[in-house]
C-alpha atoms as a PDB file:
ATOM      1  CA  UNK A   1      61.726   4.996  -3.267  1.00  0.00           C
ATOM      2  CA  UNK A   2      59.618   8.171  -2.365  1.00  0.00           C
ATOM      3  CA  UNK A   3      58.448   7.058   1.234  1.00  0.00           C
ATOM      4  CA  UNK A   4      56.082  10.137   1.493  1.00  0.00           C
ATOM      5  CA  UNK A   5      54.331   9.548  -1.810  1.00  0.00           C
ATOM      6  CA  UNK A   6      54.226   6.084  -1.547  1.00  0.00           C
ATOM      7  CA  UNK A   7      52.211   6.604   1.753  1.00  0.00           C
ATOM      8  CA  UNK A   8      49.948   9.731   0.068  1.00  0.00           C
ATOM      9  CA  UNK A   9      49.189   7.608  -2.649  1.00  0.00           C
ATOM     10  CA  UNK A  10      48.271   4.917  -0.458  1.00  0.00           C
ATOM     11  CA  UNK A  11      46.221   7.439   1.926  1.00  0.00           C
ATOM     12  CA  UNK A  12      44.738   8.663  -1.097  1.00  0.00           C
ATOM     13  CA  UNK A  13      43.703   4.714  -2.506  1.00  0.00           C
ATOM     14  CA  UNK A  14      42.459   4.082   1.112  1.00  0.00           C
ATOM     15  CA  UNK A  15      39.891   7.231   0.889  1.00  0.00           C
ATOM     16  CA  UNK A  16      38.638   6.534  -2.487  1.00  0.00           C
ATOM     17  CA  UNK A  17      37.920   3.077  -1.112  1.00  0.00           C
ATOM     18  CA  UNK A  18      36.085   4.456   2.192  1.00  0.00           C
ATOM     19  CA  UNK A  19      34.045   6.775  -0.178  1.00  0.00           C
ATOM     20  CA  UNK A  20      32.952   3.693  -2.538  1.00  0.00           C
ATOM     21  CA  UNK A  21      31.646   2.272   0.378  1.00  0.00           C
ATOM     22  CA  UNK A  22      30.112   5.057   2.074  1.00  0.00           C
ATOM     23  CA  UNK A  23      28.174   5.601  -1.355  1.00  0.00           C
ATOM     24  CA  UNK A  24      27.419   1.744  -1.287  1.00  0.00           C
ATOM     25  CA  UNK A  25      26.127   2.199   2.137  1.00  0.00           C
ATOM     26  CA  UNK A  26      24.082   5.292   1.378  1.00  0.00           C
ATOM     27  CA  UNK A  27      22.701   3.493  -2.110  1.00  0.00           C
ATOM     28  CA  UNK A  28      21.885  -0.056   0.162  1.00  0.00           C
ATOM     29  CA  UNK A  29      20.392   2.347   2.790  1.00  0.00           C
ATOM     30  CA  UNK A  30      18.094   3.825   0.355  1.00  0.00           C
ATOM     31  CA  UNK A  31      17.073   0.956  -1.960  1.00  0.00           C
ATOM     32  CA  UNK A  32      15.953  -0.812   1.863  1.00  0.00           C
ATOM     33  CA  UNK A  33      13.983   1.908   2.448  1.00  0.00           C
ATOM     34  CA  UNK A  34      12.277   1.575  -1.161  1.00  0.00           C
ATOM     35  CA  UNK A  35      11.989  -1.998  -0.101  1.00  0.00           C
ATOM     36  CA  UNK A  36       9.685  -0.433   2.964  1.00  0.00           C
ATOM     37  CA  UNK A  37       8.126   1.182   0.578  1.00  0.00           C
ATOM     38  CA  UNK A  38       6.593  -2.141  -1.454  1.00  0.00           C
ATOM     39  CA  UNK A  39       5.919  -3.607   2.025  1.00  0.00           C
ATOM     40  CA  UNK A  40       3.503  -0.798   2.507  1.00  0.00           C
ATOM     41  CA  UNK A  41       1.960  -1.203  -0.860  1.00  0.00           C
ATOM     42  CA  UNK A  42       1.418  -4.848  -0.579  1.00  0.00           C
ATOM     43  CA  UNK A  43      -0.538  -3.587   2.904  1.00  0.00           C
ATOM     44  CA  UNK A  44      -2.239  -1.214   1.153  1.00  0.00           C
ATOM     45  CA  UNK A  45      -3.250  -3.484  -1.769  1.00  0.00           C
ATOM     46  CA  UNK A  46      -4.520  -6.232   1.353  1.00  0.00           C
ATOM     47  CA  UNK A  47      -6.622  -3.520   3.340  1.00  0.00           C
ATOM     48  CA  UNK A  48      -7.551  -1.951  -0.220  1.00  0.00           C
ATOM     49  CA  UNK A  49      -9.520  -4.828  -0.887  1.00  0.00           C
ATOM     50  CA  UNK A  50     -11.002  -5.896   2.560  1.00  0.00           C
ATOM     51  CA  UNK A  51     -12.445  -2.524   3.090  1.00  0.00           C
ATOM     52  CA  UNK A  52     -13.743  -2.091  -0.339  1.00  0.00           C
ATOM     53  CA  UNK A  53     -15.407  -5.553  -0.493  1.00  0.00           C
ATOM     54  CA  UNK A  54     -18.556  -4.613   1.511  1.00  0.00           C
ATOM     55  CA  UNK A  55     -18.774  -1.477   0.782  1.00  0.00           C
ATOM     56  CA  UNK A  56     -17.906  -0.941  -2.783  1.00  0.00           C
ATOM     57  CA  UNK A  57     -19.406  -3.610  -4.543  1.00  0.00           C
ATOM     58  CA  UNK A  58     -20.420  -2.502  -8.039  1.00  0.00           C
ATOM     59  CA  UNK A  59     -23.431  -0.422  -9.608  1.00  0.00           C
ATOM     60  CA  UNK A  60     -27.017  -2.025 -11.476  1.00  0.00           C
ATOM     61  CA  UNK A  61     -28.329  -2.706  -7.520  1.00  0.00           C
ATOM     62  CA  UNK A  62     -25.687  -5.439  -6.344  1.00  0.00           C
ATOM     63  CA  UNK A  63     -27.945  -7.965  -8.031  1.00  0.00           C
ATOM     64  CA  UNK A  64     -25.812 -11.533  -7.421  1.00  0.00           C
ATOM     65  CA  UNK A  65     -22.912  -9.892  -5.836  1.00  0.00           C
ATOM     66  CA  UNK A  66     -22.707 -11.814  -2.877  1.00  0.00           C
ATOM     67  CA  UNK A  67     -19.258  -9.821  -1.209  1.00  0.00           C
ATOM     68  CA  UNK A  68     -19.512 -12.257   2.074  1.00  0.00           C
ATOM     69  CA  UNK A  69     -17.797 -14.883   0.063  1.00  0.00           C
ATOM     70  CA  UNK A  70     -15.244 -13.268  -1.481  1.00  0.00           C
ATOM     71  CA  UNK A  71     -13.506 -13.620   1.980  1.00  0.00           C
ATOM     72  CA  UNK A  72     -12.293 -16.795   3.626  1.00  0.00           C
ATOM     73  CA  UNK A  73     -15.055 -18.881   5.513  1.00  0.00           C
ATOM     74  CA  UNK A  74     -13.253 -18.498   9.280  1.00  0.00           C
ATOM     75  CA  UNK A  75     -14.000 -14.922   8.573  1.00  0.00           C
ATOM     76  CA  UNK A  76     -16.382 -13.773  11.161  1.00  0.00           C
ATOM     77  CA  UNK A  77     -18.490 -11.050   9.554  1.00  0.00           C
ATOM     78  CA  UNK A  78     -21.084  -9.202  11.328  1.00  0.00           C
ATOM     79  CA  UNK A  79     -23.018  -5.481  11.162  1.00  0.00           C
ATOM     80  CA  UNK A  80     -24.077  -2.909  13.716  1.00  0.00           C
ATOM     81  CA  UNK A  81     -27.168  -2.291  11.768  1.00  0.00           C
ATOM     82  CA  UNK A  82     -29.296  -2.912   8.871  1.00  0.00           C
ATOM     83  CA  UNK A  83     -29.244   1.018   8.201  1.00  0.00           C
ATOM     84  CA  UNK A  84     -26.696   3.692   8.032  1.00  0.00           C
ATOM     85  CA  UNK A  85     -24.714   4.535   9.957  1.00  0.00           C
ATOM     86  CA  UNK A  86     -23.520   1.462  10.584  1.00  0.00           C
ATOM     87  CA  UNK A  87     -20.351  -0.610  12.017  1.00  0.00           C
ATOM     88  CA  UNK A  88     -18.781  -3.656   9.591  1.00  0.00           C
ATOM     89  CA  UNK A  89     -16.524  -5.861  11.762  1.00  0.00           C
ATOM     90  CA  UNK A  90     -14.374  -8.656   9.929  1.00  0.00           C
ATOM     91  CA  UNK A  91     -12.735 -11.227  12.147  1.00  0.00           C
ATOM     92  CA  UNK A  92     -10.255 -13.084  10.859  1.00  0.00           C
ATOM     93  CA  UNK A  93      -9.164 -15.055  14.495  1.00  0.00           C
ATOM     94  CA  UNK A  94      -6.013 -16.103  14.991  1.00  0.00           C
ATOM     95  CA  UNK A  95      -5.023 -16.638  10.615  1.00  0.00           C
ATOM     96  CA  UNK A  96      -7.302 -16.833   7.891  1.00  0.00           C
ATOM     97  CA  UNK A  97      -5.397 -17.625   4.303  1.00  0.00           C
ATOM     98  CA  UNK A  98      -7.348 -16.729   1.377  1.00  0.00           C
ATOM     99  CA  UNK A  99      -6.509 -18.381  -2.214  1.00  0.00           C
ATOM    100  CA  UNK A 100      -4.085 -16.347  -2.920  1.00  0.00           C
ATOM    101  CA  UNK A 101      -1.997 -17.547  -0.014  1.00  0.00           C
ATOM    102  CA  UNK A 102      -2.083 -13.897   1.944  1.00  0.00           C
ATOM    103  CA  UNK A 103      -3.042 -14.578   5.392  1.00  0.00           C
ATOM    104  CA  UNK A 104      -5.173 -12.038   7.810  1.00  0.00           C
ATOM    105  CA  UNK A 105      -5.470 -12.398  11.444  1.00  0.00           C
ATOM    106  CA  UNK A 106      -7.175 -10.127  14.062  1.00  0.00           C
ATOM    107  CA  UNK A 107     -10.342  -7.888  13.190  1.00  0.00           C
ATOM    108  CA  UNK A 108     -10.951  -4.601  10.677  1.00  0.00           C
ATOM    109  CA  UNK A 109     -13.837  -2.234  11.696  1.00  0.00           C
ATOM    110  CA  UNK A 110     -15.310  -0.221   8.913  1.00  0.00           C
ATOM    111  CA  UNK A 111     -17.706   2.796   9.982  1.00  0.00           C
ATOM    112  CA  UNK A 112     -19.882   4.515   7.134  1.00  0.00           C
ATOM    113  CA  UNK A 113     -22.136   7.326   7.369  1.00  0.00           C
ATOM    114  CA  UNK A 114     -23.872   6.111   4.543  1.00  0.00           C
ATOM    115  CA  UNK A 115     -23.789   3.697   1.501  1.00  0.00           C
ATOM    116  CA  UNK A 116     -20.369   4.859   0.119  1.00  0.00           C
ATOM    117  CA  UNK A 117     -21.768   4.721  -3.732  1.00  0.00           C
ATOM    118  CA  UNK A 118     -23.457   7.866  -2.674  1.00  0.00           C
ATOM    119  CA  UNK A 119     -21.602  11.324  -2.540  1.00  0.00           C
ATOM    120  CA  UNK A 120     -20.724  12.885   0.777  1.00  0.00           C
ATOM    121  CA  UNK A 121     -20.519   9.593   2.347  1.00  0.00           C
ATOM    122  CA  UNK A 122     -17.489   8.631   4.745  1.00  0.00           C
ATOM    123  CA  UNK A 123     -15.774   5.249   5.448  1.00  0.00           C
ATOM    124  CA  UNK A 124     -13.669   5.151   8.396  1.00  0.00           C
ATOM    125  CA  UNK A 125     -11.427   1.933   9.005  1.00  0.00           C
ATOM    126  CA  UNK A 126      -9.632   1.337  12.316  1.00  0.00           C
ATOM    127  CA  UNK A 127      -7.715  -1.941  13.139  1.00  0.00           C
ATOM    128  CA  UNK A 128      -7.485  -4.471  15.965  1.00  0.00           C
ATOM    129  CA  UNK A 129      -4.404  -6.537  16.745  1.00  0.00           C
ATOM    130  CA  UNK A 130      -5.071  -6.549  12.511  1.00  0.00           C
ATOM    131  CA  UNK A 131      -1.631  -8.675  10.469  1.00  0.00           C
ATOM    132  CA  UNK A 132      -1.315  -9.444   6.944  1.00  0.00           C
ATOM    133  CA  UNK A 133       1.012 -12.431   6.597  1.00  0.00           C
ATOM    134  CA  UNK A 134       3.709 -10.832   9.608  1.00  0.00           C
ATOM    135  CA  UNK A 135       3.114  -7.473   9.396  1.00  0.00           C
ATOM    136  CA  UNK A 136       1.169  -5.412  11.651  1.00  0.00           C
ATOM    137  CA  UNK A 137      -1.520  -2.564  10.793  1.00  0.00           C
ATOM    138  CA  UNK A 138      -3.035   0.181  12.846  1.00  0.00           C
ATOM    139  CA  UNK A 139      -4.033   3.570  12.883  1.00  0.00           C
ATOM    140  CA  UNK A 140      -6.726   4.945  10.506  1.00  0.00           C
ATOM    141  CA  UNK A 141      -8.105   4.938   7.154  1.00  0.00           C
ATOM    142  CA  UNK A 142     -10.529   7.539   5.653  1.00  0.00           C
ATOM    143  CA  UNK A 143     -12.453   8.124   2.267  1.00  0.00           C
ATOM    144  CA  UNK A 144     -15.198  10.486   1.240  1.00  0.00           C
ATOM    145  CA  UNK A 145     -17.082   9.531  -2.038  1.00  0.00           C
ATOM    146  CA  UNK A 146     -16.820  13.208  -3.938  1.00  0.00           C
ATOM    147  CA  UNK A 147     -18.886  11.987  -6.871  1.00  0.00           C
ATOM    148  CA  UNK A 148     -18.298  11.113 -10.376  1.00  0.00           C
ATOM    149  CA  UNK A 149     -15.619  12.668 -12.582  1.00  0.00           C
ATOM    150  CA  UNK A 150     -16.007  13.778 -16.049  1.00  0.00           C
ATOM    151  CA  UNK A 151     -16.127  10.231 -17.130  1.00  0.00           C
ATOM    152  CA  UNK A 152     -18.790   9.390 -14.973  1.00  0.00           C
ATOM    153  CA  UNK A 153     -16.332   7.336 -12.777  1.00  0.00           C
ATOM    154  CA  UNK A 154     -16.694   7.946  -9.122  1.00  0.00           C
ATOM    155  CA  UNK A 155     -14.372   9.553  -7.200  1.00  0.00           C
ATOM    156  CA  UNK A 156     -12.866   9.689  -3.623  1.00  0.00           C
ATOM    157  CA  UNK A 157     -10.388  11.320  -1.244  1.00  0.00           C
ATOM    158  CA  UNK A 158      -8.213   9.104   0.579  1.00  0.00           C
ATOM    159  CA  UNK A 159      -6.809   9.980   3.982  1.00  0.00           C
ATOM    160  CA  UNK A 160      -4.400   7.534   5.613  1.00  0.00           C
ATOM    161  CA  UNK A 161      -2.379   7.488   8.934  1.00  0.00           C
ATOM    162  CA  UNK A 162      -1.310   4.435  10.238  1.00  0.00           C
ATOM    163  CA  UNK A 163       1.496   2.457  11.503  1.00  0.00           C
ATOM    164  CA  UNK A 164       3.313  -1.037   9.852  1.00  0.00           C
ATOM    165  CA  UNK A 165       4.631  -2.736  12.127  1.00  0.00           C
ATOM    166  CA  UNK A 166       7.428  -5.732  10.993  1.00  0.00           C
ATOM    167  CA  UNK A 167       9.670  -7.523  12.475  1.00  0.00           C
ATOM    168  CA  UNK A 168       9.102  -5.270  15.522  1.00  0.00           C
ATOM    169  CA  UNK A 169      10.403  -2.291  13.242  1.00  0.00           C
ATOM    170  CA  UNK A 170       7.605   0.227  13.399  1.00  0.00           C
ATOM    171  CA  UNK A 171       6.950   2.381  10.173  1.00  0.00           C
ATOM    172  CA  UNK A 172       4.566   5.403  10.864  1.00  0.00           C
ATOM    173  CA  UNK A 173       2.720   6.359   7.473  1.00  0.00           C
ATOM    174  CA  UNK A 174       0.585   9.042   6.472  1.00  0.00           C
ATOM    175  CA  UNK A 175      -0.881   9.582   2.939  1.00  0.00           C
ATOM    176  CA  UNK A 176      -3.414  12.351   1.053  1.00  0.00           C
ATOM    177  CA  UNK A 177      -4.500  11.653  -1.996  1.00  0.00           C
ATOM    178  CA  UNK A 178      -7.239  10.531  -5.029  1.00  0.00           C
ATOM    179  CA  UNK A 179      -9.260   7.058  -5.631  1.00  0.00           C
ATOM    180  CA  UNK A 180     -10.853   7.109  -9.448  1.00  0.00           C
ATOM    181  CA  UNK A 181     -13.059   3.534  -9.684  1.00  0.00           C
ATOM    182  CA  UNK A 182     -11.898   3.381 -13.687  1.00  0.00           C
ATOM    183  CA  UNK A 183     -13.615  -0.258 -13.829  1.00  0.00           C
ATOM    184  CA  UNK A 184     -16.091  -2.440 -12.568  1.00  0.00           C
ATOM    185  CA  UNK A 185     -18.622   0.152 -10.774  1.00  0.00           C
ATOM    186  CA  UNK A 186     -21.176  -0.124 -13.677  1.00  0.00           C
ATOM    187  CA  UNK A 187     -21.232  -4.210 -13.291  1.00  0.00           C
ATOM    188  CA  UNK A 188     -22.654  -7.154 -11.495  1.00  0.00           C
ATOM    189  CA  UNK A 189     -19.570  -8.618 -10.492  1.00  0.00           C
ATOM    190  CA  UNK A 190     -18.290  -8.214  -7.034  1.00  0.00           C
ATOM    191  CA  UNK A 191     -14.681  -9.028  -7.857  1.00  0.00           C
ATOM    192  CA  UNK A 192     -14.057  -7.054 -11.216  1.00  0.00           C
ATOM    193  CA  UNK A 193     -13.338  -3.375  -9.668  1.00  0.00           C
ATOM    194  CA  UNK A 194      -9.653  -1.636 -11.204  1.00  0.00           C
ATOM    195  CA  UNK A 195      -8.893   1.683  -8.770  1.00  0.00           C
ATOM    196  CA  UNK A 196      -6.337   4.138 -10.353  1.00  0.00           C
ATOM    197  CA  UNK A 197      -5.043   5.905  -6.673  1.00  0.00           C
ATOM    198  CA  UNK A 198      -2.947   9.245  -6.582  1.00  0.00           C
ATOM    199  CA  UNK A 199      -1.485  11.322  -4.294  1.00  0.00           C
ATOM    200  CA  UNK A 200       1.769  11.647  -1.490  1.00  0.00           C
ATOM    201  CA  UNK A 201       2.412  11.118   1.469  1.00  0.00           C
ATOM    202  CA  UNK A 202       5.283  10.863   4.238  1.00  0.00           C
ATOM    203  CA  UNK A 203       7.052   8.073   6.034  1.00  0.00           C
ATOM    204  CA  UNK A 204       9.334   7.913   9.141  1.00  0.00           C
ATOM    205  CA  UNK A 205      11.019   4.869   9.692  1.00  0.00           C
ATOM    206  CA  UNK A 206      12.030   3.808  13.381  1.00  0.00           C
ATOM    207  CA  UNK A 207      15.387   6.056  13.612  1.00  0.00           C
ATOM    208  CA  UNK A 208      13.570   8.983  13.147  1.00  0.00           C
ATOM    209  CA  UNK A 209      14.356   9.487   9.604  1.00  0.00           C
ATOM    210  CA  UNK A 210      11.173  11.130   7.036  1.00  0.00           C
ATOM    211  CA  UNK A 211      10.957  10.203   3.735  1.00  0.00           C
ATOM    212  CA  UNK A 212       8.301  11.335   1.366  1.00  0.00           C
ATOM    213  CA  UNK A 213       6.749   9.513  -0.791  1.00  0.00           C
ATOM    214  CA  UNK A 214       4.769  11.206  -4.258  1.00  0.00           C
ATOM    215  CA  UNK A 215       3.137   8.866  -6.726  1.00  0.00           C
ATOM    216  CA  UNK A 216       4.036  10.155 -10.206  1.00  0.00           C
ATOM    217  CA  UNK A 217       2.468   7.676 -12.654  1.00  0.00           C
ATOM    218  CA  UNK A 218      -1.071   6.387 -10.682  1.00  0.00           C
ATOM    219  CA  UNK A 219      -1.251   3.254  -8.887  1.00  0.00           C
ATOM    220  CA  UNK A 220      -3.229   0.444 -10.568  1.00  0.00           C
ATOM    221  CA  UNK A 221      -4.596  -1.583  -8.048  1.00  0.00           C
ATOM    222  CA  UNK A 222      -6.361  -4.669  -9.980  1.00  0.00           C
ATOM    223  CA  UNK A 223      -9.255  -6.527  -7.822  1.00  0.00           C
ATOM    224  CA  UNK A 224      -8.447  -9.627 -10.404  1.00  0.00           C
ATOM    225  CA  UNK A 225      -4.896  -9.504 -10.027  1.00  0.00           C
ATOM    226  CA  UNK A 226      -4.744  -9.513  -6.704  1.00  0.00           C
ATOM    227  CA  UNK A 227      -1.424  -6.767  -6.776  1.00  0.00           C
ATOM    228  CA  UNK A 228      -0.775  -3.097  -8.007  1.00  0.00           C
ATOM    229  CA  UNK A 229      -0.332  -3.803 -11.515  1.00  0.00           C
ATOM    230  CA  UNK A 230       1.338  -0.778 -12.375  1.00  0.00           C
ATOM    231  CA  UNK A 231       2.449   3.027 -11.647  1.00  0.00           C
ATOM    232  CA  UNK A 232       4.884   4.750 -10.222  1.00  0.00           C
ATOM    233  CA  UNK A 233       6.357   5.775  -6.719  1.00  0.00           C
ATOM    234  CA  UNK A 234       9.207   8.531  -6.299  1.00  0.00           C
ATOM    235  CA  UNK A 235      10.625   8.170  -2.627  1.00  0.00           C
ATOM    236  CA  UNK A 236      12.590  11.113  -1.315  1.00  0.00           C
ATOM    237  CA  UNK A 237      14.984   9.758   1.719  1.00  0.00           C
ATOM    238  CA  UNK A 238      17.799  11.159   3.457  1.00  0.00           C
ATOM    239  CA  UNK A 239      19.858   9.083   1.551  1.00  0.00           C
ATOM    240  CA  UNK A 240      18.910  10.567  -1.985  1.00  0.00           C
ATOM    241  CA  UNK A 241      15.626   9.543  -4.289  1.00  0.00           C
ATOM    242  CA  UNK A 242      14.811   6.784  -5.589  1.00  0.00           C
ATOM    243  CA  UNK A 243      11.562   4.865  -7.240  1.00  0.00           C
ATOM    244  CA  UNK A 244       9.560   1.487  -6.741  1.00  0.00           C
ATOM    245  CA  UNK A 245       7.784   0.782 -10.402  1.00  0.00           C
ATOM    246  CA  UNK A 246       5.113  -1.531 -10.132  1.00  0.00           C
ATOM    247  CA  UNK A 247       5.376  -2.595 -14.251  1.00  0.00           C
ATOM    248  CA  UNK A 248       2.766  -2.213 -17.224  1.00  0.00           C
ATOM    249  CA  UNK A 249      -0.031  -3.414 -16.247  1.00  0.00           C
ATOM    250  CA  UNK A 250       1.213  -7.329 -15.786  1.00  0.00           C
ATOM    251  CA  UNK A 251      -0.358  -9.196 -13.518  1.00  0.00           C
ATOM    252  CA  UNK A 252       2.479 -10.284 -11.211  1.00  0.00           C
ATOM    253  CA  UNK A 253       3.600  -9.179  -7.437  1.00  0.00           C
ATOM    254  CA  UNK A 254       7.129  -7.745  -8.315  1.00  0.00           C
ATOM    255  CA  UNK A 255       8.053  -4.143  -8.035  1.00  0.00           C
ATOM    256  CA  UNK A 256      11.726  -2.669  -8.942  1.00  0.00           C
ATOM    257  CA  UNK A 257      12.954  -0.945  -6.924  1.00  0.00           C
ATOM    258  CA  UNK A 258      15.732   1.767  -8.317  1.00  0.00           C
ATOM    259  CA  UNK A 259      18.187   3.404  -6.360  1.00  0.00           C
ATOM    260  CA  UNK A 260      19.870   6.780  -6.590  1.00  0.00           C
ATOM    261  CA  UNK A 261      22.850   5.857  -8.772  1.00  0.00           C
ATOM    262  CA  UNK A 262      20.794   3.170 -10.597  1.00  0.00           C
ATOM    263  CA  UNK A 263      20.874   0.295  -8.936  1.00  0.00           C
ATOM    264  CA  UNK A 264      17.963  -2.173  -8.984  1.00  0.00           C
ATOM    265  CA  UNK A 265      16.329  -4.579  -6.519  1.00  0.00           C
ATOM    266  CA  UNK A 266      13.465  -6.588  -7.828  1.00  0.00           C
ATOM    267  CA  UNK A 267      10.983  -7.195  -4.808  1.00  0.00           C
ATOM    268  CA  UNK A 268       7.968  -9.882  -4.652  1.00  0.00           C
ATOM    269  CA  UNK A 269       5.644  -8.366  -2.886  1.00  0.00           C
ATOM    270  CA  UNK A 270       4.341 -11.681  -1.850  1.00  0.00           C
ATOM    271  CA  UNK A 271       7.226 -12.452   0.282  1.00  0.00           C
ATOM    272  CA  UNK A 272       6.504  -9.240   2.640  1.00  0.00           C
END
């Protein structure tokens, strides 16, 4: 027997091995941080809708659109004033669970300049001691009504920097991008509304690493549903890119979540 090739080979089998795993490690590495990813856009669907339930509530003069009880009843809801500007506050105490099982606790401020149907108006949201289900929100949240598209659908700019805080991991997010109300602004109904949100944005996770994060098919987010119905997310890591698709327009809260080499993780966003 060859002693020295029998140990190169060896050596060699031994590296291949290490490299498998290293690219397993890299590939896990990156399809968790796509997994960060649809715990941010389950948090953005939540705050989505508790900012945009007082304050965009459909066109024809809100005429039977009472938006107080579209949240739970321990929800303490109160305004500065009857005018603009003005100050909304939302309590939700210690836990309130809405009906679709989500649960909010501490207290969203919204600030507007004006009624944000009108252009030029600005919506500022800030947080205190503010969870969905276990996951901590602060920071800020900005949007300027820039008036109606060529479709007549109004239109917004959407300015986000906060931080998600889970399982005492802190994720600090920041986000520039479009709202288009495609649906629901020319009815009645307070709980009809469809957004179609573009845009990108950057995320560093608690090591210090950035990812960036561009949306490359829009982000349905569905007022009916309840989750981002569809669209898709390409996340640039340190580990290589991957994507979160949120489906075809199903009403369901999974996302996949792809890796670099093609691996998949299906996520419920439900669970985050």
């Amino acid at each position: 027997m060859n002693t020295p090739k029998v140990i190169l080979g060896m050596s060699i089998i031994a590296f291949s091995i290490l490299l498998g795993s290293c690219k397993k490690d890299k590939e896990d590495k990156t399809l968790d941080n796509t997994s960060d990813e649809a715990i941010s856009a389950f948090v953005e669907k939540t705050v989505e809708s508790d900012e945009n339930t007082p304050t965009l509530r459909g066109g024809g003069g809100m005429t039977g659109c009472n938006w107080q009880q579209d949240f739970p009843s321990c929800a303490v809801i109160s305004e500065s004033s009857e005018t603009y500007p003005k100050v909304i506050s939302i309590d939700f105490g210690d836990g309130c669970t809405n009906e679709n099982g989500i649960t909010r606790s501490g207290i969203i401020f919204i600030s507007l300049t004006d009624d944000l149907m009108n252009e030029g108006a600005v919506r500022t949201v800030t947080f205190d001691n503010y969870h969905v289900n276990n996951v901590q929100i602060a920071g800020t949240r900005v949007t300027t009504n820039n008036g109606v598209n060529g479709n007549g659908q109004p239109t917004f700019t959407r300015v986000v920097n906060v931080d998600i805080t889970k399982n005492g991991n802190t994720i600090q997010r920041t986000f520039n991008g479009s709202l288009t109300w495609i649906s629901g602004y020319d009815t009645e109904e307070c709980g009809d509304n469809i957004f179609s949100m573009t845009g990108s944005g950057t995320c560093t996770r608690p090591n210090g690493n950035v990812c960036t994060r561009t949306i490359i098919e829009p982000l349905i987010i569905d007022r009916i549903c309840g989750y981002i119905t569809d669209g898709l997310v390409e996340i640039q890591t340190p580990n290589g890119t991957a994507e979160m698709n949120f489906g075809d327009g199903t009403c369901d809260d999974v996302a996949i979540v792809t890796g670099p080499n093609g691996n998949e993780r299906t996520v419920h966003l439900h669970q985050n």
